[in-house]
Structure formats: C-alpha cells, structure tokens
PDB file of N, CA and C in Angstrom:
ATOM      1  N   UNK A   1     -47.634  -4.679  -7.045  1.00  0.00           N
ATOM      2  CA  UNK A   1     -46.345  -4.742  -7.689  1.00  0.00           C
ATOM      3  C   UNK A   1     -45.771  -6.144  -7.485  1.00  0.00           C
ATOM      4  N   UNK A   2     -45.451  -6.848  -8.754  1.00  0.00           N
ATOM      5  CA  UNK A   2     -45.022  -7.913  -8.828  1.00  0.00           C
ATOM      6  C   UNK A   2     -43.462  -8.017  -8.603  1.00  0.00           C
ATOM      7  N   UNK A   3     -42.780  -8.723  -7.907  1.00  0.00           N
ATOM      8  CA  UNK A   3     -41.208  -8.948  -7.742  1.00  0.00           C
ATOM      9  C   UNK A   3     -40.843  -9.889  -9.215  1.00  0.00           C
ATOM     10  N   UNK A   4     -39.901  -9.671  -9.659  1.00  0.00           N
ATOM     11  CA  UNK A   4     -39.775 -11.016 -10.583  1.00  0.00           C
ATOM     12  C   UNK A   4     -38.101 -11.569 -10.176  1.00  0.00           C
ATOM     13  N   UNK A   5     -38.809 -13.041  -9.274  1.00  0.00           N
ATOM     14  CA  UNK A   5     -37.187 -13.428  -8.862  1.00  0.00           C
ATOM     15  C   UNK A   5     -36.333 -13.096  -9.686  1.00  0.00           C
ATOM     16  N   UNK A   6     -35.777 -13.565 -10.315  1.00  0.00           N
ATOM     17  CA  UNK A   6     -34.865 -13.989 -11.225  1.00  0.00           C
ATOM     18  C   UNK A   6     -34.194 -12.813 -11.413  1.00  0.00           C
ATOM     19  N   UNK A   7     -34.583 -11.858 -11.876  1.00  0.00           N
ATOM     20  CA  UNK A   7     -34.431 -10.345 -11.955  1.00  0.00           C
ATOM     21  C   UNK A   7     -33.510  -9.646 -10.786  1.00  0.00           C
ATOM     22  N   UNK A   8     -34.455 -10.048  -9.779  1.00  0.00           N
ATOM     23  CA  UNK A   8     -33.907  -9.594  -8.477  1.00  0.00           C
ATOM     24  C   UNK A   8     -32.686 -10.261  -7.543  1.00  0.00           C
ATOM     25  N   UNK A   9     -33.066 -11.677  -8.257  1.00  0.00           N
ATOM     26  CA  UNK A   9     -31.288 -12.157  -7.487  1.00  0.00           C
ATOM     27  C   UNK A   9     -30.108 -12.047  -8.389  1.00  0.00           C
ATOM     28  N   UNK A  10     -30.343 -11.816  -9.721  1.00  0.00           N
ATOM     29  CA  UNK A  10     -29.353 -10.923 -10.409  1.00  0.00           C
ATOM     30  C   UNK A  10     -28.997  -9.828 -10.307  1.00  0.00           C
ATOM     31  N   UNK A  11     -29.809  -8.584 -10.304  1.00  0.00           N
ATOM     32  CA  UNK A  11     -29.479  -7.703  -9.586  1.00  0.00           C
ATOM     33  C   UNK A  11     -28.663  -7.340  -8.193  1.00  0.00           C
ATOM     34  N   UNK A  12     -29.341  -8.855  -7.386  1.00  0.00           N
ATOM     35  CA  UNK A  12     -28.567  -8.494  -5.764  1.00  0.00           C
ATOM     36  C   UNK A  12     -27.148  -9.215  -6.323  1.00  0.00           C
ATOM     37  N   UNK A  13     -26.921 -10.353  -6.971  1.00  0.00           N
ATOM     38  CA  UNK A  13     -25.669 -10.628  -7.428  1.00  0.00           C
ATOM     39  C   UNK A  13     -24.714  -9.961  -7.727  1.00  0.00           C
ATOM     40  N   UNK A  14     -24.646  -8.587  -8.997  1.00  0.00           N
ATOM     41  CA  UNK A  14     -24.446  -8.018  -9.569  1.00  0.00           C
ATOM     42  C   UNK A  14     -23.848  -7.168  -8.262  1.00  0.00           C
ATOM     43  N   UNK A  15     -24.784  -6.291  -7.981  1.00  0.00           N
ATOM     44  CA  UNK A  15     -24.539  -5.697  -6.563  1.00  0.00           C
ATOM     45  C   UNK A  15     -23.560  -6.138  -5.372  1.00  0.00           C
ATOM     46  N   UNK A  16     -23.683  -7.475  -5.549  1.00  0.00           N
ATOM     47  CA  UNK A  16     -22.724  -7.899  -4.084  1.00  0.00           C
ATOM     48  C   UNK A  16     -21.491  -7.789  -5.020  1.00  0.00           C
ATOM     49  N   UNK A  17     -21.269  -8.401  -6.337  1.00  0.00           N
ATOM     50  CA  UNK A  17     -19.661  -8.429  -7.084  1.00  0.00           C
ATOM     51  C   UNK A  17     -19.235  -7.202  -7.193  1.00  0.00           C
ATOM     52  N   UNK A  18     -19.983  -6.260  -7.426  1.00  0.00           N
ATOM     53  CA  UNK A  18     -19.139  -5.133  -7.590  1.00  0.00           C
ATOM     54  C   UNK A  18     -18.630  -4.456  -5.514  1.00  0.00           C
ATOM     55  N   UNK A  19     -19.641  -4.878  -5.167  1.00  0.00           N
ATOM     56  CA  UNK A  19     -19.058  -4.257  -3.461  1.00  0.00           C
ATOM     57  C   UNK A  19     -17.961  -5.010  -3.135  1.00  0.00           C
ATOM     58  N   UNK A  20     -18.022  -6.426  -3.951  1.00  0.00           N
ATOM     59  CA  UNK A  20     -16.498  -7.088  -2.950  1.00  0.00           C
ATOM     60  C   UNK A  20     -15.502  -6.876  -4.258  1.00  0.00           C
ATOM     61  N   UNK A  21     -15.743  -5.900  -5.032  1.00  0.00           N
ATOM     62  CA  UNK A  21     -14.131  -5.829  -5.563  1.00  0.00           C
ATOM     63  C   UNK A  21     -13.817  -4.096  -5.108  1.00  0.00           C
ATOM     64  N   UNK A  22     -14.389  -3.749  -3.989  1.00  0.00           N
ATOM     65  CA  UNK A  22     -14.271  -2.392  -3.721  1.00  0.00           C
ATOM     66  C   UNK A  22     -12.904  -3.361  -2.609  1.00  0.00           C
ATOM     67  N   UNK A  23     -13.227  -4.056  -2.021  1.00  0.00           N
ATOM     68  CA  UNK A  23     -12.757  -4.815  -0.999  1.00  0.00           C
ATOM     69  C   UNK A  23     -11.162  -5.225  -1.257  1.00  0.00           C
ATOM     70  N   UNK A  24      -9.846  -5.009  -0.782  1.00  0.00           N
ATOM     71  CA  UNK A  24      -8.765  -4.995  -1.150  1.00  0.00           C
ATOM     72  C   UNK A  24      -7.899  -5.513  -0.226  1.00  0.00           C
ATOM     73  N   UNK A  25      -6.936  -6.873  -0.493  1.00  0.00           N
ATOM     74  CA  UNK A  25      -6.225  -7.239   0.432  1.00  0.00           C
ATOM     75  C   UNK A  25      -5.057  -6.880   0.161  1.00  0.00           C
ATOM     76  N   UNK A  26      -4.414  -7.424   1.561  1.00  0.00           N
ATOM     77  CA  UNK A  26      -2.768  -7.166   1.071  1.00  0.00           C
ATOM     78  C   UNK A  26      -2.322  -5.301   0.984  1.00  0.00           C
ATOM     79  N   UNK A  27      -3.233  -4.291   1.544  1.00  0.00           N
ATOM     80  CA  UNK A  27      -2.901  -3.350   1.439  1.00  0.00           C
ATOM     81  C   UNK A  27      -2.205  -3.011   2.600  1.00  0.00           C
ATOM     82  N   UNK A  28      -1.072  -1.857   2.259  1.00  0.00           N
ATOM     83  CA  UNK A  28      -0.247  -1.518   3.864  1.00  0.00           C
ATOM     84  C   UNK A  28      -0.987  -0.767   4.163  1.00  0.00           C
ATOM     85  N   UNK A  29      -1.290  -0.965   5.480  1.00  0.00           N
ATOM     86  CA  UNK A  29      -2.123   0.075   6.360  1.00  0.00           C
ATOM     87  C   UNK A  29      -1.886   1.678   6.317  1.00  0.00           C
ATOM     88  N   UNK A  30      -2.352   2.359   6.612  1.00  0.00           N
ATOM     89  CA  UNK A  30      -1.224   4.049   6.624  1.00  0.00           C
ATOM     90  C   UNK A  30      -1.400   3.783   7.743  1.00  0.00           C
ATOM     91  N   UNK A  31      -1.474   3.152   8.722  1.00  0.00           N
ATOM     92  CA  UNK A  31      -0.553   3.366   9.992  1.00  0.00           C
ATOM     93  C   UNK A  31       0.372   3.152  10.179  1.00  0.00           C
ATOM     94  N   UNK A  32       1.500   2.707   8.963  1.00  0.00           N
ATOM     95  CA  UNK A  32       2.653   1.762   9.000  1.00  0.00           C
ATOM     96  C   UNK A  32       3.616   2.732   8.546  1.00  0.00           C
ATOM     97  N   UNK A  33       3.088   3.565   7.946  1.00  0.00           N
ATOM     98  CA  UNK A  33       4.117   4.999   8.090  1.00  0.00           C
ATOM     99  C   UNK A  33       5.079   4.120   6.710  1.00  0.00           C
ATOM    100  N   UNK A  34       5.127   3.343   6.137  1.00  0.00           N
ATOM    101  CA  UNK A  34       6.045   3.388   4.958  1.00  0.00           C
ATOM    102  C   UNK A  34       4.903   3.686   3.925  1.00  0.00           C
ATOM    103  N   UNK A  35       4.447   4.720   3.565  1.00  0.00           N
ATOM    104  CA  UNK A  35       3.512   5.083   2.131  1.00  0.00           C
ATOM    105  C   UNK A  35       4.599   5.914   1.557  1.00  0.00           C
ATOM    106  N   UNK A  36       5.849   6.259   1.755  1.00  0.00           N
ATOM    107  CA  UNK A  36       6.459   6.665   0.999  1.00  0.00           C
ATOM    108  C   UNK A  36       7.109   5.992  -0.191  1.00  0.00           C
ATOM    109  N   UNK A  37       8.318   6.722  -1.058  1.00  0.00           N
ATOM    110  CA  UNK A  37       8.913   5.378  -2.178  1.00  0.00           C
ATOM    111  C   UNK A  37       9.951   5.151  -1.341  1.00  0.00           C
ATOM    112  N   UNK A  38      10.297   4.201  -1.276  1.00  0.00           N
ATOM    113  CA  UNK A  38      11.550   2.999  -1.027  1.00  0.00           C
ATOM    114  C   UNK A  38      12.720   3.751  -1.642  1.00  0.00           C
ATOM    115  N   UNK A  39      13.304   3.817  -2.810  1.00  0.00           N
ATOM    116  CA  UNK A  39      13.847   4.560  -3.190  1.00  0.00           C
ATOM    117  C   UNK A  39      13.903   6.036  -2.850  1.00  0.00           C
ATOM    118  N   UNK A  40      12.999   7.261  -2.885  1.00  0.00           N
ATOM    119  CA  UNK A  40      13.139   8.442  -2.308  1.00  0.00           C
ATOM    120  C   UNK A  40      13.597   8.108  -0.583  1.00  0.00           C
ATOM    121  N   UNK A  41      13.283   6.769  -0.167  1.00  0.00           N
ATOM    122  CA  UNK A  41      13.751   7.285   1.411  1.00  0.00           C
ATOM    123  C   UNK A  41      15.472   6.944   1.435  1.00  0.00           C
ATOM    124  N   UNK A  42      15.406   5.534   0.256  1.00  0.00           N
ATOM    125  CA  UNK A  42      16.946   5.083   0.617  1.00  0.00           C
ATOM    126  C   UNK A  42      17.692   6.412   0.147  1.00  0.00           C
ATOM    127  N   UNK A  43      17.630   6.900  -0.702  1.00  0.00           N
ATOM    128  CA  UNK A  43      18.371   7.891  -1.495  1.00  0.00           C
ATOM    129  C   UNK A  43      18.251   9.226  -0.303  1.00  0.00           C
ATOM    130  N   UNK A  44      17.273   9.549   0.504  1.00  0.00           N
ATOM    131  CA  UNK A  44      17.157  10.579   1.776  1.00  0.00           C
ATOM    132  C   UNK A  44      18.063  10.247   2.298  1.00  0.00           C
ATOM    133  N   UNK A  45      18.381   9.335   3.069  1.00  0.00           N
ATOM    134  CA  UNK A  45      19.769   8.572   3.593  1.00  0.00           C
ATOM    135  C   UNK A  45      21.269   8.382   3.258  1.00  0.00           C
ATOM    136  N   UNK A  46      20.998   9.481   2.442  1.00  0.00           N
ATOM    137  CA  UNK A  46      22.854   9.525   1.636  1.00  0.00           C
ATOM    138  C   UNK A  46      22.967   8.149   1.335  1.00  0.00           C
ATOM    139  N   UNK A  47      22.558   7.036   0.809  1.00  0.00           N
ATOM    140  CA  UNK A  47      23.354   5.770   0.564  1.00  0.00           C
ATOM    141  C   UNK A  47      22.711   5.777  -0.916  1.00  0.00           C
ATOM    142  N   UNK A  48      23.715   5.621  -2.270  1.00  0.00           N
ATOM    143  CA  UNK A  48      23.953   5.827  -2.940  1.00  0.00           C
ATOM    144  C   UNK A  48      23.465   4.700  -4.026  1.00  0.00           C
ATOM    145  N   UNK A  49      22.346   4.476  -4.822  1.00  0.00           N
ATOM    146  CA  UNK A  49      21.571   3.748  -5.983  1.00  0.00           C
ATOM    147  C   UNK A  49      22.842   2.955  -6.312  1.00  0.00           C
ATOM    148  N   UNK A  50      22.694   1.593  -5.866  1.00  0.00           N
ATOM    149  CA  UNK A  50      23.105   0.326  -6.893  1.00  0.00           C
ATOM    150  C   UNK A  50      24.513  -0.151  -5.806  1.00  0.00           C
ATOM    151  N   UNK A  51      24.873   0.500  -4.422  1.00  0.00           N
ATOM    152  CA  UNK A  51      25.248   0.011  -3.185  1.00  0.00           C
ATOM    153  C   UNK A  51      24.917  -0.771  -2.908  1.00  0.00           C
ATOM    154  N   UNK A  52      25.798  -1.379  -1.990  1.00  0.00           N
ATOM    155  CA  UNK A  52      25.456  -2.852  -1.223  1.00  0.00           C
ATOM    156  C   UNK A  52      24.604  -2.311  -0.255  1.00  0.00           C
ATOM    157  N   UNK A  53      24.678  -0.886   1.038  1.00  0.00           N
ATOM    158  CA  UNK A  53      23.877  -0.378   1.813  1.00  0.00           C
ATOM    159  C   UNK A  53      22.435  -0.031   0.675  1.00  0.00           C
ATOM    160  N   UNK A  54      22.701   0.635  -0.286  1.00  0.00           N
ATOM    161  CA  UNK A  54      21.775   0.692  -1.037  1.00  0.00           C
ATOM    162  C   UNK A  54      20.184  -0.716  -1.252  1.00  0.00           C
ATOM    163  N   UNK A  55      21.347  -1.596  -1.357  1.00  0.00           N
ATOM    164  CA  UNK A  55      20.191  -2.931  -1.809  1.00  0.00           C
ATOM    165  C   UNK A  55      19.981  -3.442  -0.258  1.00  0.00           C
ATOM    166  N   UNK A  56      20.189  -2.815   0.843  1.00  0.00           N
ATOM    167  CA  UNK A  56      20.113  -3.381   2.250  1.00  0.00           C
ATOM    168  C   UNK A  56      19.149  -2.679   2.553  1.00  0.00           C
ATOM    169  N   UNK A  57      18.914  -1.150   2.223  1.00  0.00           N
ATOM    170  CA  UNK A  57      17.524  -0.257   2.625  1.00  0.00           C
ATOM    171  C   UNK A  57      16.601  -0.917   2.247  1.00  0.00           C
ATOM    172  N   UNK A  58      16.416  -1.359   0.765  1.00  0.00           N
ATOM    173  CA  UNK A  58      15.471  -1.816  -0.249  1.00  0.00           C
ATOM    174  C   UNK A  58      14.994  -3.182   0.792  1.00  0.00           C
ATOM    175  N   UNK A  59      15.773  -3.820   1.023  1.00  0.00           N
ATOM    176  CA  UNK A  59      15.113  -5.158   1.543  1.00  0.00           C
ATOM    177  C   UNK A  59      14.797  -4.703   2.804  1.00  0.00           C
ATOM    178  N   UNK A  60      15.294  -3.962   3.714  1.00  0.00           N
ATOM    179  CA  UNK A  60      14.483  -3.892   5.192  1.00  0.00           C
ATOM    180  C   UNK A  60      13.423  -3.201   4.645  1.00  0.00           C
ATOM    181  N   UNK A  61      13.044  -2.006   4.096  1.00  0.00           N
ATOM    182  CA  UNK A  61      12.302  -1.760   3.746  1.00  0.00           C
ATOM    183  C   UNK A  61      10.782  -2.693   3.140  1.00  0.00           C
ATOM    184  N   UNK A  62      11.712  -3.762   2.333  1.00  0.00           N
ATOM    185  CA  UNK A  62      10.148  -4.747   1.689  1.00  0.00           C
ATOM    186  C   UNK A  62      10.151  -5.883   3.309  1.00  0.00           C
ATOM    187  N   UNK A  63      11.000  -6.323   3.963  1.00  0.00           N
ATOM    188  CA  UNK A  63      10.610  -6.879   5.639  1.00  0.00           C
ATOM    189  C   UNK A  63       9.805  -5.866   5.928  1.00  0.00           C
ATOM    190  N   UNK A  64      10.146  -4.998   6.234  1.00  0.00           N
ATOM    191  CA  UNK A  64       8.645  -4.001   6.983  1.00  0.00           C
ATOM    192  C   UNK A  64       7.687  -3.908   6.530  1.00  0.00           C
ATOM    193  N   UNK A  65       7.792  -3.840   5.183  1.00  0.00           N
ATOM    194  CA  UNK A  65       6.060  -3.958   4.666  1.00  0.00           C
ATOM    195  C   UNK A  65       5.980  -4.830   4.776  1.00  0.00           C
ATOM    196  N   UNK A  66       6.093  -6.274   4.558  1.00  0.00           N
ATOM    197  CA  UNK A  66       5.599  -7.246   4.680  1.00  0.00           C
ATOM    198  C   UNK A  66       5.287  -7.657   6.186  1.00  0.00           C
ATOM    199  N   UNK A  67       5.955  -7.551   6.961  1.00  0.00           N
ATOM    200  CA  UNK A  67       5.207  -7.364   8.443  1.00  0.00           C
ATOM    201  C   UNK A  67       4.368  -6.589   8.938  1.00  0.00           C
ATOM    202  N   UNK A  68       4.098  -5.640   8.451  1.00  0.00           N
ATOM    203  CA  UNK A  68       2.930  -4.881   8.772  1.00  0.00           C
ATOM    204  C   UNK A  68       1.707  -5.267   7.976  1.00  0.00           C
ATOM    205  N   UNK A  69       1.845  -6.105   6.446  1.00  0.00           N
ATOM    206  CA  UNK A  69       0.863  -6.422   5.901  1.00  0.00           C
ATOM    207  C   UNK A  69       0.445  -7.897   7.005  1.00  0.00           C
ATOM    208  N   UNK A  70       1.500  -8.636   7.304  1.00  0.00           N
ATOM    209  CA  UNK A  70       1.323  -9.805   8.226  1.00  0.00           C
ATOM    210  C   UNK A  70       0.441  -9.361   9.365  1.00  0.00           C
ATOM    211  N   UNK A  71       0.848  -8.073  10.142  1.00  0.00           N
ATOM    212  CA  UNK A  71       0.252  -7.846  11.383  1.00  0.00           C
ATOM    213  C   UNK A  71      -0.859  -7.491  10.924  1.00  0.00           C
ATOM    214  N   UNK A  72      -1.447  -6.813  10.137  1.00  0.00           N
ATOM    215  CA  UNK A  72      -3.099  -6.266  10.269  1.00  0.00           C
ATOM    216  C   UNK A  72      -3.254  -7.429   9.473  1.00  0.00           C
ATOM    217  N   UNK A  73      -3.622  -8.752   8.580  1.00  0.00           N
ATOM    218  CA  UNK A  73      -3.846  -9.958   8.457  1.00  0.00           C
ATOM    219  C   UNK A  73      -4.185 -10.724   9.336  1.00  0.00           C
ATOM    220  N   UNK A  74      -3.010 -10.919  10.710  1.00  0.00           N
ATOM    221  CA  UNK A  74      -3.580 -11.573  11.559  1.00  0.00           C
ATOM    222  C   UNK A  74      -4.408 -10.724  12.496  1.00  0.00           C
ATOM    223  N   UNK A  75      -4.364  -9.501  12.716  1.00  0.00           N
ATOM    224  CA  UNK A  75      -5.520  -8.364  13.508  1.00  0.00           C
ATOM    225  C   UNK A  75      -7.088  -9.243  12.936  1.00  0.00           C
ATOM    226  N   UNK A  76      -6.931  -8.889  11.347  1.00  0.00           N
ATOM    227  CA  UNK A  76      -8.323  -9.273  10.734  1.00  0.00           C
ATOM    228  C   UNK A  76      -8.589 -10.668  11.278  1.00  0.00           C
ATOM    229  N   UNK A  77      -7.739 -11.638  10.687  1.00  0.00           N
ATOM    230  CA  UNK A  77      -8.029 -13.194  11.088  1.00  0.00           C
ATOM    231  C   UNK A  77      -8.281 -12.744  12.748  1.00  0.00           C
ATOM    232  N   UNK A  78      -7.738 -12.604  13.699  1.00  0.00           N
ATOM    233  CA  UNK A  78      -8.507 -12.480  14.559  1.00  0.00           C
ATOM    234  C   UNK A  78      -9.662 -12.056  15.110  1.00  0.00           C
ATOM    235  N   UNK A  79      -9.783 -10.608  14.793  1.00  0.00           N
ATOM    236  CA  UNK A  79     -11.041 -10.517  14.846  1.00  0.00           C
ATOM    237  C   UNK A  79     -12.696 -11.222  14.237  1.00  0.00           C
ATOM    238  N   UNK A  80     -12.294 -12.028  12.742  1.00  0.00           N
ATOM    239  CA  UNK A  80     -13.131 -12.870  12.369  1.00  0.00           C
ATOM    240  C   UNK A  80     -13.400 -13.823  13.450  1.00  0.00           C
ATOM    241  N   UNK A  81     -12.534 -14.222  14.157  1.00  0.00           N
ATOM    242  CA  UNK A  81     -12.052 -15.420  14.832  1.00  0.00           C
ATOM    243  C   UNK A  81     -12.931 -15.258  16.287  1.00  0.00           C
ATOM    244  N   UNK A  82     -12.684 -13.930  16.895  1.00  0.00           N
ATOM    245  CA  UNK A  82     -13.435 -13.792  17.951  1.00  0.00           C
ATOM    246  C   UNK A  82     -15.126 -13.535  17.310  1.00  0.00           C
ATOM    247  N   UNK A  83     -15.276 -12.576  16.550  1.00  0.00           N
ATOM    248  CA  UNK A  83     -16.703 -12.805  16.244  1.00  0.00           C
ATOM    249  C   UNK A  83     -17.306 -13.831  16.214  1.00  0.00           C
ATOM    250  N   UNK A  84     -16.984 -14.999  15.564  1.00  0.00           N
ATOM    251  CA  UNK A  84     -17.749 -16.530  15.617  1.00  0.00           C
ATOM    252  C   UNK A  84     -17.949 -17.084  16.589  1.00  0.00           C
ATOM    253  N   UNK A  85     -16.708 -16.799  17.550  1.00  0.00           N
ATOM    254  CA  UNK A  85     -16.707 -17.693  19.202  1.00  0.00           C
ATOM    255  C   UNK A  85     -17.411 -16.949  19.947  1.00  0.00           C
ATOM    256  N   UNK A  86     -17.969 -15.298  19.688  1.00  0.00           N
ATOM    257  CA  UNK A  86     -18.306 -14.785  20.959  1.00  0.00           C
ATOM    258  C   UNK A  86     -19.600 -14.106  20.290  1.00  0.00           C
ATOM    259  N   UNK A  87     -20.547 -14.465  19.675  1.00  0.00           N
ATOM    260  CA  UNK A  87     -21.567 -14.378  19.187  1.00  0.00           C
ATOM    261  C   UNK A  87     -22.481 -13.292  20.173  1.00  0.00           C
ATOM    262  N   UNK A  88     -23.231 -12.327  19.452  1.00  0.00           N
ATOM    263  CA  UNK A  88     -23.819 -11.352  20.527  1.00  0.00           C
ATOM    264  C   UNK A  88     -25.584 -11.932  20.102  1.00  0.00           C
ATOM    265  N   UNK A  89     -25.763 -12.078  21.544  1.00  0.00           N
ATOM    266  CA  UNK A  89     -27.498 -12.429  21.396  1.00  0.00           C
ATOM    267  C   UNK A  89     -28.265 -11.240  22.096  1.00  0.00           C
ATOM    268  N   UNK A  90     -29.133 -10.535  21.476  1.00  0.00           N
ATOM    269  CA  UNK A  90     -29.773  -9.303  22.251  1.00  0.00           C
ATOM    270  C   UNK A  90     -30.853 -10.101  23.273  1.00  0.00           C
TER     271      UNK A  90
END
C-alpha cells in the first residue's frame, strides 16, 4: 500500500482545522456561576428595567464576567507557561 503525500497532509490539514475550531476562547467558565441572563437576575432583585440601580446590576454583572474570563486566561497562560519551563523527561 502506497501513501500518497500530498493526499495525506491534506487530509491531516483538514483534520487539524476542523479540531481547532471545536476550540473556543473567551468562554465563561461554569464555574463562575453567572450562566444565567443578566437581565432575569437584575429583574430577580426587584430593581426595575431602565433604573439607574438597574444599569448598575448590568455593569457589575459584565465586571464579573469579564474577570472570570481574565482569571481562567491567565490559569491557561500559566499553565502553558509552566509546561515549557518544566519539561517532563521519562
């Protein structure tokens, strides 16, 4: 059985593009406990759509996600970070 390059590093090409768009950044973790809507929680809170407390939930709300997207970012960057420096040799 003959291999025919060309064939085959297209194929593995093909193969690797579709696995790294399985791959997704910027997602909030579900450990971060906000997977709910922003709205259904401000509105849980008796504070009332188009309030000044109203537009104050909304923004702590997008600070928290965005710090939790920050914290598992730098989790990842770190851990890349230690893998390179601490290389395992069997």
């Amino acid at each position: 059985m003959r291999f025919n390059v060309p064939t085959f590093f297209l194929a593995l090409t093909l193969a690797t593009f579709s696995l790294a768009g399985c791959a997704k950044r910027h997602e909030l973790p579900a450990s971060a406990g906000l997977n709910e809507d922003d709205d259904a929680f401000c509105r849980a809170n008796n504070v009332a759509a188009g309030s000044p407390e109203y537009v104050a939930c909304r923004k702590d709300r997008d600070v928290q996600r965005s710090n939790a997207i920050t914290r598992t970012d730098k989790k990842q960057r770190d851990l890349g970070e230690y893998m390179l420096n601490n290389p395992v040799r069997p």
